[in-house]
C-alpha atoms as a PDB file:
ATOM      1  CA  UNK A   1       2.112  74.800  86.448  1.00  0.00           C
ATOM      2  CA  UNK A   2       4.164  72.186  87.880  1.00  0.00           C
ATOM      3  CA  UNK A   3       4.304  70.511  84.678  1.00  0.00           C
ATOM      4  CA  UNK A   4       5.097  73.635  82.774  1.00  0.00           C
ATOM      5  CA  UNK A   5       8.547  74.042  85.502  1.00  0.00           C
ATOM      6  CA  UNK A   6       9.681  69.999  84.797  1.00  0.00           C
ATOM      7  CA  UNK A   7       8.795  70.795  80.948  1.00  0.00           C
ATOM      8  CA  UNK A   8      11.672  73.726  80.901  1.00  0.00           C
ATOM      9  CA  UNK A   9      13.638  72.661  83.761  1.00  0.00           C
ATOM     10  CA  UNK A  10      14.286  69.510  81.672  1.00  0.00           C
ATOM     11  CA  UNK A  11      14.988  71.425  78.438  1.00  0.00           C
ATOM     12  CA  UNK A  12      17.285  73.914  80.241  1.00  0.00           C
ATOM     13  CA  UNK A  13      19.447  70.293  81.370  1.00  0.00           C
ATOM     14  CA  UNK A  14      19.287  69.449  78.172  1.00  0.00           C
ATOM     15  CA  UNK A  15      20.175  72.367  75.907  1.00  0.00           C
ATOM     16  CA  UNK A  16      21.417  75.097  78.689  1.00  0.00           C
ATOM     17  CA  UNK A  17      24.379  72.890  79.951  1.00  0.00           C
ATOM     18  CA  UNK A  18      26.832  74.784  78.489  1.00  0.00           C
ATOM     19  CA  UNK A  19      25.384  78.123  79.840  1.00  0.00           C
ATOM     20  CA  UNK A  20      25.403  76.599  83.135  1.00  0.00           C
ATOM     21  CA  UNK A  21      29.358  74.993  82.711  1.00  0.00           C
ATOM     22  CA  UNK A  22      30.529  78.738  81.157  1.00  0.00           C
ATOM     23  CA  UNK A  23      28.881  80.350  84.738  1.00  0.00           C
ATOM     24  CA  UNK A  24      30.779  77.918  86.598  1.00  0.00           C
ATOM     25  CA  UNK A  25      34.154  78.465  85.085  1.00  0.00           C
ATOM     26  CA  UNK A  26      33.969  82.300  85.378  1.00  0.00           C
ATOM     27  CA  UNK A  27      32.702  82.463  88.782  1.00  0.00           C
ATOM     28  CA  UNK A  28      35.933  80.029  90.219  1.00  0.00           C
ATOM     29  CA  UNK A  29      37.796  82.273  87.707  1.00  0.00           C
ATOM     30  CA  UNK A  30      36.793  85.333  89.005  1.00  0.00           C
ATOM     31  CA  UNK A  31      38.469  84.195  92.354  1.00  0.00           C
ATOM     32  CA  UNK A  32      41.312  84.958  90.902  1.00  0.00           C
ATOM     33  CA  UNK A  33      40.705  88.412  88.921  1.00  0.00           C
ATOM     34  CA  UNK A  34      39.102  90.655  91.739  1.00  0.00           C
ATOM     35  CA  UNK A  35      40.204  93.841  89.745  1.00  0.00           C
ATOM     36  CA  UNK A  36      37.397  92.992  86.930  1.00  0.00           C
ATOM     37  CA  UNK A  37      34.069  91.843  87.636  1.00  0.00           C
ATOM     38  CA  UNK A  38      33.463  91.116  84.229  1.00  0.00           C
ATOM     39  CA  UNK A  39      33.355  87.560  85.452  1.00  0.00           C
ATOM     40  CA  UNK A  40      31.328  87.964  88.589  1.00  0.00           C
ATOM     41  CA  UNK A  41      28.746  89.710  86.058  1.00  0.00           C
ATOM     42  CA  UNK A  42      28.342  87.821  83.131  1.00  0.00           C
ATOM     43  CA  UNK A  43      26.977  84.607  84.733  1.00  0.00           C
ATOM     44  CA  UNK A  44      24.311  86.853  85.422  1.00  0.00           C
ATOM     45  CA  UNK A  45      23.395  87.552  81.995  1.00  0.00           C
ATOM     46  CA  UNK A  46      24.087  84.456  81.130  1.00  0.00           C
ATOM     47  CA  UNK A  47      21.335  82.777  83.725  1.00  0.00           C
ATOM     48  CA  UNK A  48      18.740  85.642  82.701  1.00  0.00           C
ATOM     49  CA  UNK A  49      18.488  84.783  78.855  1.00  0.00           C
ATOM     50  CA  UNK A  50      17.892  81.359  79.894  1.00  0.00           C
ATOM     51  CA  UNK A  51      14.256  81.624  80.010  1.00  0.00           C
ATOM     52  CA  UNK A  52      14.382  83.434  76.075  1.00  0.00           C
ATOM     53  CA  UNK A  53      16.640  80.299  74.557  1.00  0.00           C
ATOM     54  CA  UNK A  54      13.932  77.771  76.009  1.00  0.00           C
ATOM     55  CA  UNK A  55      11.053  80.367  74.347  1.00  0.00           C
ATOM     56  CA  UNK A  56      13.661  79.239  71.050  1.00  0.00           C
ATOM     57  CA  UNK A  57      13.495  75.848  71.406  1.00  0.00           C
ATOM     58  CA  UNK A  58       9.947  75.726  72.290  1.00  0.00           C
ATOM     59  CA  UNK A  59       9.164  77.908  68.955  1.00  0.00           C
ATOM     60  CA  UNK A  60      11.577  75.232  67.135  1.00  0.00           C
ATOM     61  CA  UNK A  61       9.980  72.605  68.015  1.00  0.00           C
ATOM     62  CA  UNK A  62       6.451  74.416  67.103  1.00  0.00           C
ATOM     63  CA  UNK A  63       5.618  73.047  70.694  1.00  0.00           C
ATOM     64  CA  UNK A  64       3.885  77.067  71.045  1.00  0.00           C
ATOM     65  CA  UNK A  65       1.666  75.858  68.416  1.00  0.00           C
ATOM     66  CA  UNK A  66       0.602  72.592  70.283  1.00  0.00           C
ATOM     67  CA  UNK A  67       0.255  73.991  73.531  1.00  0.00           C
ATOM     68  CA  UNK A  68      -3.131  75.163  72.733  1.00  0.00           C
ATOM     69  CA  UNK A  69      -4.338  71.561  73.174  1.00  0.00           C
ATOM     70  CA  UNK A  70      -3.017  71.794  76.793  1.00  0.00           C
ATOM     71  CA  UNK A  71      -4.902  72.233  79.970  1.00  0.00           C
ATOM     72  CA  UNK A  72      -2.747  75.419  80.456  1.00  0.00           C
ATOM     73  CA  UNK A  73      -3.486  79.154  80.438  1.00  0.00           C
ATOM     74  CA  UNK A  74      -0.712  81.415  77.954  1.00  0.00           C
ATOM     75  CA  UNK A  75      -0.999  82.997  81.455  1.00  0.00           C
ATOM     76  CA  UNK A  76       0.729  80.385  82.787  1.00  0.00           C
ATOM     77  CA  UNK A  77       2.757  79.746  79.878  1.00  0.00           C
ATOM     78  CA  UNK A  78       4.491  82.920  80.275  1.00  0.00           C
ATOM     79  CA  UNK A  79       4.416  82.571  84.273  1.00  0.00           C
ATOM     80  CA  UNK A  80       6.380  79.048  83.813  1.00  0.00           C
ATOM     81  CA  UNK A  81       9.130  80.793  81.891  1.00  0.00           C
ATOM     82  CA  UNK A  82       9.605  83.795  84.266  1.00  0.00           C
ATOM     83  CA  UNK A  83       9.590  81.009  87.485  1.00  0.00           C
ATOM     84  CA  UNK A  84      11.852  79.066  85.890  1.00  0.00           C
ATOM     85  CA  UNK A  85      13.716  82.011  85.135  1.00  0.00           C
ATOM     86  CA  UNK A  86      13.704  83.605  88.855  1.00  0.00           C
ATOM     87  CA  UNK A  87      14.872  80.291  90.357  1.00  0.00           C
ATOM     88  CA  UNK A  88      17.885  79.917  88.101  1.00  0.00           C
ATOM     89  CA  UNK A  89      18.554  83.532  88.714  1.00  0.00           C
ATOM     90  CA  UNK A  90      18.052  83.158  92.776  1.00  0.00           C
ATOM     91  CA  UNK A  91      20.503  79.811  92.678  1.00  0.00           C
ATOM     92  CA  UNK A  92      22.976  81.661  90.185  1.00  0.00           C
ATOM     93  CA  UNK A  93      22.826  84.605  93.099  1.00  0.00           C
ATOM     94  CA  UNK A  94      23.405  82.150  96.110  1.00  0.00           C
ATOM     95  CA  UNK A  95      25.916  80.461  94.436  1.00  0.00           C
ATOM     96  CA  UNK A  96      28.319  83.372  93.558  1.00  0.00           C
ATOM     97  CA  UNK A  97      27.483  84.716  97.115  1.00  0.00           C
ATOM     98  CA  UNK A  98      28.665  82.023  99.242  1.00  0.00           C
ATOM     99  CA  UNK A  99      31.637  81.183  97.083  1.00  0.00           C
ATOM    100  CA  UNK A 100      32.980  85.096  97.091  1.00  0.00           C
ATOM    101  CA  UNK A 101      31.972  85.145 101.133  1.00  0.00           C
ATOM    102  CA  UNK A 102      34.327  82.097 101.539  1.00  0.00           C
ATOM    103  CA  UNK A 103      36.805  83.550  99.337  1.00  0.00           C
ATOM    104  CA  UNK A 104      36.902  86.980 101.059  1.00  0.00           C
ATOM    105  CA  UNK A 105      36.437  85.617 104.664  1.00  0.00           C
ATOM    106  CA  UNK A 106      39.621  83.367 103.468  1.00  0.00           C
ATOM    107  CA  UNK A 107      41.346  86.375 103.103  1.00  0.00           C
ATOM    108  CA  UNK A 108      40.402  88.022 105.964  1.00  0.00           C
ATOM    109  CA  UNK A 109      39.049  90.670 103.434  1.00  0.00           C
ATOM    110  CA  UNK A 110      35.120  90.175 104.487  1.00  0.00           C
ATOM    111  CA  UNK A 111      33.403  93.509 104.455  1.00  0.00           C
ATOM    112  CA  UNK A 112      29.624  93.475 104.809  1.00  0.00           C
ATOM    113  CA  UNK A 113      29.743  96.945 103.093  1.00  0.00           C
ATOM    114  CA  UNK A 114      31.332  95.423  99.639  1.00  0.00           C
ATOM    115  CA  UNK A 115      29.779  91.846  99.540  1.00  0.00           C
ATOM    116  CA  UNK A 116      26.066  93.499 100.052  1.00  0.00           C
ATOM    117  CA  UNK A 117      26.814  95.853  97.459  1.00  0.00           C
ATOM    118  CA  UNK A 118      28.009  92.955  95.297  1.00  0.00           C
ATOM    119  CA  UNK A 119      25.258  91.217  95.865  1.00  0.00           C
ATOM    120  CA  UNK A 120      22.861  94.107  95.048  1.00  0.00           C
ATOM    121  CA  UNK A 121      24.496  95.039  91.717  1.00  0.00           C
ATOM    122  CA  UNK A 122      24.557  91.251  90.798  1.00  0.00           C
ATOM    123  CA  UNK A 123      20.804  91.284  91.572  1.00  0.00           C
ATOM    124  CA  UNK A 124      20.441  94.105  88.801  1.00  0.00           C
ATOM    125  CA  UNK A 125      22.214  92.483  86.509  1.00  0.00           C
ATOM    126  CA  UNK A 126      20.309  89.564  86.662  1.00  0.00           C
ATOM    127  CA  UNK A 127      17.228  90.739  86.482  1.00  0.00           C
ATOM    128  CA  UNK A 128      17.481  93.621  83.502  1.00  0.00           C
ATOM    129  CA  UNK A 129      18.597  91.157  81.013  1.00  0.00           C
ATOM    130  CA  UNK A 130      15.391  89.028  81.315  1.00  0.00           C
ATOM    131  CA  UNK A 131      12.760  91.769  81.803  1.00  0.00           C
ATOM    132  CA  UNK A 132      13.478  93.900  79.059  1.00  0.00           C
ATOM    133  CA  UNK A 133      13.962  90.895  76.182  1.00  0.00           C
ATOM    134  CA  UNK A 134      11.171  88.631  77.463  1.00  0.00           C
ATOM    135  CA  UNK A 135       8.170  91.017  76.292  1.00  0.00           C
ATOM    136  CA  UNK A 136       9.451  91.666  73.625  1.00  0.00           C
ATOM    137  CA  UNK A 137       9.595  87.723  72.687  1.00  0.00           C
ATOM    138  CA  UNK A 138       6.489  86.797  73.382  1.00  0.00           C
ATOM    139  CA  UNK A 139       5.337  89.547  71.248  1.00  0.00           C
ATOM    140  CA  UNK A 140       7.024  88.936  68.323  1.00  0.00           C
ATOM    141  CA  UNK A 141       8.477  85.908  68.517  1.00  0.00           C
ATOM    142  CA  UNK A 142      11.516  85.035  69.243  1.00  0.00           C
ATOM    143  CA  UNK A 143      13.130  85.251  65.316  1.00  0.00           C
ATOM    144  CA  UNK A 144      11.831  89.291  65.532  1.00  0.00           C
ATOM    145  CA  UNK A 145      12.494  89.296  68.969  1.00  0.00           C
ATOM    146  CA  UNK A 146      16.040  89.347  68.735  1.00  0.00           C
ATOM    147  CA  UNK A 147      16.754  92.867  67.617  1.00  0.00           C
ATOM    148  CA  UNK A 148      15.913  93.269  71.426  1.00  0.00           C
ATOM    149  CA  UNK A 149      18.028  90.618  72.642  1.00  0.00           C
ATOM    150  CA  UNK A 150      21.060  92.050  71.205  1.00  0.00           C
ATOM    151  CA  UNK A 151      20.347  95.709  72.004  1.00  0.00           C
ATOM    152  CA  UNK A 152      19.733  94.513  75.964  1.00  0.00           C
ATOM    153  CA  UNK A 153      22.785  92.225  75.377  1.00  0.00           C
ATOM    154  CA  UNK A 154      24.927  95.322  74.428  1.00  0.00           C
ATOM    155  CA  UNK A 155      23.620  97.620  77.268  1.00  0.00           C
ATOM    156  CA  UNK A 156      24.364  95.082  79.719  1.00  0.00           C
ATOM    157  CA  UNK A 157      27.832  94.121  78.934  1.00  0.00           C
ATOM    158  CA  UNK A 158      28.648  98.501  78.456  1.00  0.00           C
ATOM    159  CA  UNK A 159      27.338  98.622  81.994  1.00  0.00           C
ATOM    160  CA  UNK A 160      29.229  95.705  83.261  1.00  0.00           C
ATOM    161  CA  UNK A 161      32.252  96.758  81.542  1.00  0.00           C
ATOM    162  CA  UNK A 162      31.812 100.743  83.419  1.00  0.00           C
ATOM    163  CA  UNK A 163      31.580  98.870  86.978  1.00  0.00           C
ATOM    164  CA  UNK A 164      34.467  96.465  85.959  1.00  0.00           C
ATOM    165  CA  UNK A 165      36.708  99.809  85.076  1.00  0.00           C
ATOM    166  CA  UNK A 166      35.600 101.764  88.604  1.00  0.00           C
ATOM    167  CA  UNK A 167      36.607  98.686  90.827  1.00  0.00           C
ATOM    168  CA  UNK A 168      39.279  98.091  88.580  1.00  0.00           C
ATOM    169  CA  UNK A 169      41.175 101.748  89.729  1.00  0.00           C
ATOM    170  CA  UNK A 170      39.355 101.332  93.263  1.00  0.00           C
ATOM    171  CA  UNK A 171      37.021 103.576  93.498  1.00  0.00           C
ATOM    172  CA  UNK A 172      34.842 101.097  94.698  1.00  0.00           C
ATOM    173  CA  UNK A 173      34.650 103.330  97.649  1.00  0.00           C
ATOM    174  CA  UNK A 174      31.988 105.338  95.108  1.00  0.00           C
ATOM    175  CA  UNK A 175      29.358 102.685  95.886  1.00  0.00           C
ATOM    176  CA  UNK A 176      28.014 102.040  98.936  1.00  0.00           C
ATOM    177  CA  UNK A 177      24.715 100.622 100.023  1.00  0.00           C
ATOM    178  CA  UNK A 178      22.570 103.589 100.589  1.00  0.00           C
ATOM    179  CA  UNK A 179      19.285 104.535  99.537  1.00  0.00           C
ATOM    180  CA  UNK A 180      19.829 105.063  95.885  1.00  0.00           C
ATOM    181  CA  UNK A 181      21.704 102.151  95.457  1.00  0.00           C
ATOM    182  CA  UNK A 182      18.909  99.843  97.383  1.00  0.00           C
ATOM    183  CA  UNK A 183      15.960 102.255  95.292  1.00  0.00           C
ATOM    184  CA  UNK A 184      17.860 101.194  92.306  1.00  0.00           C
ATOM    185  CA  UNK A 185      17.849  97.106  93.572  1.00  0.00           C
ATOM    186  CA  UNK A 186      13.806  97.436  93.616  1.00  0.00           C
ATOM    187  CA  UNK A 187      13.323  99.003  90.889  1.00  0.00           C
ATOM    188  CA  UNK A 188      15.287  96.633  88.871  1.00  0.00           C
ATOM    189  CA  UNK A 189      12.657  94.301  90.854  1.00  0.00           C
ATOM    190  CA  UNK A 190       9.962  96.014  90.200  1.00  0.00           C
ATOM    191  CA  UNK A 191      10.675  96.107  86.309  1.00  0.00           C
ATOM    192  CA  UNK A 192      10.855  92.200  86.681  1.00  0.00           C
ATOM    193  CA  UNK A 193       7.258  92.116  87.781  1.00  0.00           C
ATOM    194  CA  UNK A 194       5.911  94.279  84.818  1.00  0.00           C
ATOM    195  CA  UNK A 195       7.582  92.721  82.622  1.00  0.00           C
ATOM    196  CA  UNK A 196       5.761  89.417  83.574  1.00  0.00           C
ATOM    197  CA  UNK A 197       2.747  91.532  83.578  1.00  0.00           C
ATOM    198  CA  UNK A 198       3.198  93.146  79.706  1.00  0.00           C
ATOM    199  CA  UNK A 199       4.782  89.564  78.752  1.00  0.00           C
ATOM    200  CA  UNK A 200       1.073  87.879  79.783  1.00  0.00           C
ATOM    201  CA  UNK A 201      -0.865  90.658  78.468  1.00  0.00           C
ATOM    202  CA  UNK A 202       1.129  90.699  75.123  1.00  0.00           C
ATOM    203  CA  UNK A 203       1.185  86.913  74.501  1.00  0.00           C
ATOM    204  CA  UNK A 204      -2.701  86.298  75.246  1.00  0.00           C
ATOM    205  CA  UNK A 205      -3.267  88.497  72.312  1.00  0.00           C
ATOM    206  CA  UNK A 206      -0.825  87.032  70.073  1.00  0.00           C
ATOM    207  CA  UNK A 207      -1.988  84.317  67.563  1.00  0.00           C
ATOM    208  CA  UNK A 208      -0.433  80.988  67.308  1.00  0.00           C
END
């Protein structure tokens, strides 16, 4: 398994750079546009199709095909993507949490109330974009695959766009961190760990 995280964490250096530059220019730019969190948002999405590009490059490079002669499970195929994927998500989620805590403390505008339910939508967001493409890649592949990618791609950016628009006219005030907005964080969760479940499942039936 170990192996199987250096193998993509040295592909996502290699061909996710620009992924990973992009999150970092929206996040110090969405310092300075706290009416739209379009830009808090989208490194999200960005950070949770990571794991389906490296499933691309892996398929380019018929390296899928080859794996077979490896001492590794297509349980722990799939298992290496969604790590990788969690991690990247988790630092992503640290990140954009400590620099919007310094920037509101800054301000004297720190409210435990706001940044937690920042932190829970970003959590969402992070998480949907991955769980409902991923199955659906290792299923079909990732050519076929990407009917799914771009229906979860639209979804996602009509849902950050609606929570972009509500804070935008400050009715932020809407959202607060009660028990459907926490029920809604674990489910989001939750639907992580099936997918990795249906993504195993699907992908140890699939022929190479």
């Amino acid at each position: 398994m170990k192996g199987l995280l250096l193998k993509d964490f040295y592909m996502m250096k290699k061909y996710c750079r620009a992924y990973l530059l992009v999150a970092v220019v929206l996040i110090v730019t969405s310092l300075f546009a706290e009416e739209n969190l379009f830009m808090t948002f989208y490194p999200c999405v960005l950070c949770g199709m990571i794991p389906v590009n490296l499933l691309a490059y892996d398929e380019r490079s018929h390296w899928m095909a080859f794996s077979g002669t490896l001492p590794y499970t297509k349980a722990q195929i799939v298992s290496g993507k969604y790590l990788i994927g969690l991690l990247t998500q988790l630092a992503l989620l640290l990140a954009i949490g400590l620099v919007h805590g310094i920037h509101m403390a800054m301000d004297d505008s720190f409210a435990l109330q706001d940044y937690a339910v920042l932190m829970l939508l970003m959590l969402c967001v992070s998480t949907i974009a991955s769980s409902v493409t991923l199955p659906f890649t290792f299923k079909l592949g990732v050519e076929k695959g990407r009917i799914a990618y771009y229906v979860t791609m639209g979804l996602v950016m009509a849902a950050i766009a609606t929570v972009s628009v509500i804070f935008k006219y400050q009715l932020q005030n809407m959202i607060r961190v009660e028990l459907p907005l926490v029920v809604v964080a674990l489910i989001c969760v939750c639907l992580y760990a099936l997918s990795w479940y249906l993504s195993i499942v699907f992908y140890q039936k699939r022929e190479i």
